[in-house]
Protein backbone atom coordinates (compact mmCIF):
# COMPACT_ATOMS: atom_id res chain seq x y z
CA UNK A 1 15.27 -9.45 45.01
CA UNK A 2 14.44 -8.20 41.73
CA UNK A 3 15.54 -9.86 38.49
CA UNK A 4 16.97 -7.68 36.48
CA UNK A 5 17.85 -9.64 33.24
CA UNK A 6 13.48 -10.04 32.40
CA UNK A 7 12.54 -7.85 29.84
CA UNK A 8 8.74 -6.90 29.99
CA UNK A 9 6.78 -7.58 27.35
CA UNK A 10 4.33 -6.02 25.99
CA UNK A 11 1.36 -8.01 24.44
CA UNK A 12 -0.28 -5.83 21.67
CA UNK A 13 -1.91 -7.40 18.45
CA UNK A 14 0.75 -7.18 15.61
CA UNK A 15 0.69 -4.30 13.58
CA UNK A 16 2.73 -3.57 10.43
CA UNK A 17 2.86 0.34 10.03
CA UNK A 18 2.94 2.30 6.56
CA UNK A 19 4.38 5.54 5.62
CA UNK A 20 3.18 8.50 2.95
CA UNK A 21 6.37 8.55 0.14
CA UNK A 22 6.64 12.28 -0.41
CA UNK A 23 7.40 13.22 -3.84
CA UNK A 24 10.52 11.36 -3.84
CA UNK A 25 10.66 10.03 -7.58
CA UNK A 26 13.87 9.98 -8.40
CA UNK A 27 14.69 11.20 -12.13
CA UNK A 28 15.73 8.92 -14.64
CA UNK A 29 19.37 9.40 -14.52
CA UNK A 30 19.36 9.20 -10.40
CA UNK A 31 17.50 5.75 -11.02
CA UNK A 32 19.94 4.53 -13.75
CA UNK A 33 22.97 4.96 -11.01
CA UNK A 34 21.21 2.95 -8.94
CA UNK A 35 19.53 0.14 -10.94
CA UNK A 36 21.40 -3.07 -11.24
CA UNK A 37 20.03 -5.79 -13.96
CA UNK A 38 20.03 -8.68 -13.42
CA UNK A 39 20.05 -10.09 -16.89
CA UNK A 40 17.13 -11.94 -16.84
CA UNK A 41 14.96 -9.55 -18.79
CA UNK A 42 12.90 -10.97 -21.54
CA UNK A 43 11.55 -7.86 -23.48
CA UNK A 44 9.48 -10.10 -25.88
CA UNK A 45 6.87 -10.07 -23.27
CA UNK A 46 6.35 -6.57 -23.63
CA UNK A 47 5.12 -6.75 -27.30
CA UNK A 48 0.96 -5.77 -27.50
CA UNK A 49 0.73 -3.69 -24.79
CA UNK A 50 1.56 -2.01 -21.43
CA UNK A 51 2.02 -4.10 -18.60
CA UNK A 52 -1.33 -4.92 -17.12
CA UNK A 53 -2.44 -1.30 -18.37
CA UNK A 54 -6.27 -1.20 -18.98
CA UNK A 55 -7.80 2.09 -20.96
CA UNK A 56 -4.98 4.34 -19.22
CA UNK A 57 -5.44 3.34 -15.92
CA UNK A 58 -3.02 1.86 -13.19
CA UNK A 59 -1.32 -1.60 -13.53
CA UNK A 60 -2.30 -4.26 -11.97
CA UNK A 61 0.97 -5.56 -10.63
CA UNK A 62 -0.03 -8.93 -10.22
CA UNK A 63 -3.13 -11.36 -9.29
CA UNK A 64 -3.13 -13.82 -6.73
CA UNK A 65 -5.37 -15.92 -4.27
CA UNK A 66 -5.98 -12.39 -3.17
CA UNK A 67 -7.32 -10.88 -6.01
CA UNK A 68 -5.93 -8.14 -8.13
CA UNK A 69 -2.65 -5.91 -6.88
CA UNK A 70 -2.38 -2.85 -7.57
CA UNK A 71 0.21 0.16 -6.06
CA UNK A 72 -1.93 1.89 -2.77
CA UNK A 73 -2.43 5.23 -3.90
CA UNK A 74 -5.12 6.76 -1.63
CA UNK A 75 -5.32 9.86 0.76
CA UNK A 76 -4.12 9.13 4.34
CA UNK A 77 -6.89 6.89 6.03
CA UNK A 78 -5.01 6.75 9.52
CA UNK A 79 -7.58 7.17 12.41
CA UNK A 80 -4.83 10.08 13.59
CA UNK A 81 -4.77 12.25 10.68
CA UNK A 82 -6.34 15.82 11.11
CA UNK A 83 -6.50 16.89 7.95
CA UNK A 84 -9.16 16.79 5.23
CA UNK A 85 -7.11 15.86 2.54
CA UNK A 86 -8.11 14.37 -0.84
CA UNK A 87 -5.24 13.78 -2.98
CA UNK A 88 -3.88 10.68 -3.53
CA UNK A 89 -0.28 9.54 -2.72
CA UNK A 90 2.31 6.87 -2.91
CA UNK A 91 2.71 5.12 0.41
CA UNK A 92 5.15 2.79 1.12
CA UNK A 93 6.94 0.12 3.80
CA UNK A 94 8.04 1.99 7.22
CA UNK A 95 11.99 0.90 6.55
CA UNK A 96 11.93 0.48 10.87
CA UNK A 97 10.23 -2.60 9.55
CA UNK A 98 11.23 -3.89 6.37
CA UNK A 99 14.51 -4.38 5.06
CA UNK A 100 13.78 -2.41 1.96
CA UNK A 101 14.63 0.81 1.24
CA UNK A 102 10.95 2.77 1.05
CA UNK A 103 9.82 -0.13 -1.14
CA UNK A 104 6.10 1.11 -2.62
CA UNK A 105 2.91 -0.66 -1.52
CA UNK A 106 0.06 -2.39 -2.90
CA UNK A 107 -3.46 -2.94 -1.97
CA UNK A 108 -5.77 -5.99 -3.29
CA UNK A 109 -9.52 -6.47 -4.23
CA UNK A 110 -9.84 -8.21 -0.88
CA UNK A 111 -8.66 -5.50 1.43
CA UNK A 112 -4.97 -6.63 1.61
CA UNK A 113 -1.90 -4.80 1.88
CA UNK A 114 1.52 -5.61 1.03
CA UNK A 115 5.10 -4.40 0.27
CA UNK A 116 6.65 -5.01 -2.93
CA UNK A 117 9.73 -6.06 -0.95
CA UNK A 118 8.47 -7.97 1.84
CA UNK A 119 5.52 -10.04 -0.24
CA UNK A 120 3.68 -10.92 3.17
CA UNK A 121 -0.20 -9.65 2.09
CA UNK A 122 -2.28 -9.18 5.73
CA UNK A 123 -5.57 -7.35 5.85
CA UNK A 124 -6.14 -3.88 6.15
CA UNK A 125 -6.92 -3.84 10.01
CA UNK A 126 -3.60 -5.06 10.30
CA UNK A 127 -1.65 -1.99 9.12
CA UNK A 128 -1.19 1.44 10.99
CA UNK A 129 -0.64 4.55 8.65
CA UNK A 130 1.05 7.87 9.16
CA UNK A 131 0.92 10.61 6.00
CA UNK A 132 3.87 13.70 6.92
CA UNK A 133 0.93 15.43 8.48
CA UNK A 134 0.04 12.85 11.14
CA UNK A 135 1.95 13.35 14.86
CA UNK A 136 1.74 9.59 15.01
CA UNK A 137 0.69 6.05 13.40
CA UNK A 138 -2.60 4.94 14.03
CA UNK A 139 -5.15 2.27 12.70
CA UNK A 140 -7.26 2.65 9.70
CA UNK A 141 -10.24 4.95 9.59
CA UNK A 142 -13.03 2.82 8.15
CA UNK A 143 -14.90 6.28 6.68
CA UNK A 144 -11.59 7.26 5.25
CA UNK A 145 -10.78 4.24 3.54
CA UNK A 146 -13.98 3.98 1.87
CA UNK A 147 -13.93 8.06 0.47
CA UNK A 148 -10.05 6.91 -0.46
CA UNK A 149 -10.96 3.82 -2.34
CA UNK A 150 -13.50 6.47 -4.37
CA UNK A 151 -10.99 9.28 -4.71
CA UNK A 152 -8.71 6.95 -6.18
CA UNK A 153 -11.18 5.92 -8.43
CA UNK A 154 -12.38 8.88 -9.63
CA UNK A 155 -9.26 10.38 -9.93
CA UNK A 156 -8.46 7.41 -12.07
CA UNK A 157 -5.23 5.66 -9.75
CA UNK A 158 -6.55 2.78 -9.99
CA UNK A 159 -8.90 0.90 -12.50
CA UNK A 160 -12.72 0.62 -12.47
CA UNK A 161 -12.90 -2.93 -12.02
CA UNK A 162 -9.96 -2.70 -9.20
CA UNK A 163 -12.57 -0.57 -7.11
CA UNK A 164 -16.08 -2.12 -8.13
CA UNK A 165 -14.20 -5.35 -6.74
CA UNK A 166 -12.58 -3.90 -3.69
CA UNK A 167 -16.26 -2.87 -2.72
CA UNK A 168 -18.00 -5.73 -3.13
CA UNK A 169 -15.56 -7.46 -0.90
CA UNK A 170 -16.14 -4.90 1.95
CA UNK A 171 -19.94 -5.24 1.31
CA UNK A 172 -19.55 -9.28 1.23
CA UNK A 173 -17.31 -9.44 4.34
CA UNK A 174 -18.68 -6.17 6.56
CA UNK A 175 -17.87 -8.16 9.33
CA UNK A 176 -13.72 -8.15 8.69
CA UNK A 177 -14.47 -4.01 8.77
């Protein structure tokens, strides 16, 4: 007799998956019907500067054990992408997997990815990726991510230092790669 209340399960390693956002900036007044304050803005901080701006470059959102954060705007680096594509875009959360709603990613100088939303930083190997031209997710093309990390430096999305970093830590820990 077979039981039929087991559910099979299947044992894969745990993979969080990411998603290209395609042009989907709202404008300001679609953002304004949406944006709720929460009261707790202090706009003293704001005085000498942009926040985390460096010679025009990209923020860095934040700095933490690790490294430097800064939003993931690279080409698609996803093993299953066909496509020879070299502009950089926006990628955020798979919302299959994360509360948010498309929350935006970011990417540190020691090969971590996060959501905004979620906060959980994991390692690059740990993400699958999917850009609108991709018939499915799949893991990270080591190649690709290394032309991405210098397409989004030369084309200035992130900051010098942000990708001088980010390649020492791939040449310091090949082994993670």
């Amino acid at each position: 007799m077979v039981n039929e209340f087991k559910i099979p399960i299947e044992n894969k390693r745990p993979v969080e998956t990411v998603c290209e956002l395609k042009d989907q900036v709202p404008s300001f007044e679609e953002f304004m019907k949406t944006y709720e304050s929460d009261g707790s803005l202090n706009y003293e901080d704001l005085s000498g500067g942009g926040l985390g701006e460096v010679d025009g470059y990209g923020p860095v959102v934040q700095s933490d054990y690790w490294g430097d954060w800064e939003y993931l705007e690279i080409p698609c680096v996803s093993k299953t992408c066909t496509t020879n594509d070299k502009t950089p875009r926006q990628w955020y959360h798979d919302n299959s997997e994360c509360r948010s709603c498309n929350q935006r990613m970011l990417w540190s100088t020691k090969a971590r990815i996060k959501c905004i939303y979620c906060d959980s930083p994991s390692h690059l190997s740990s993400w699958a990726f999917k850009c609108h031209r991709c018939p499915r997710y799949g893991d990270y093309d080591r190649t690709k991510f290394l032309r991405a990390i210098q397409i989004a430096h030369s084309s200035s999305k992130v900051n010098p230092n942000f990708s001088s970093m980010l390649f020492e830590y791939i040449a310091d820990h090949e082994s993670e790669f």
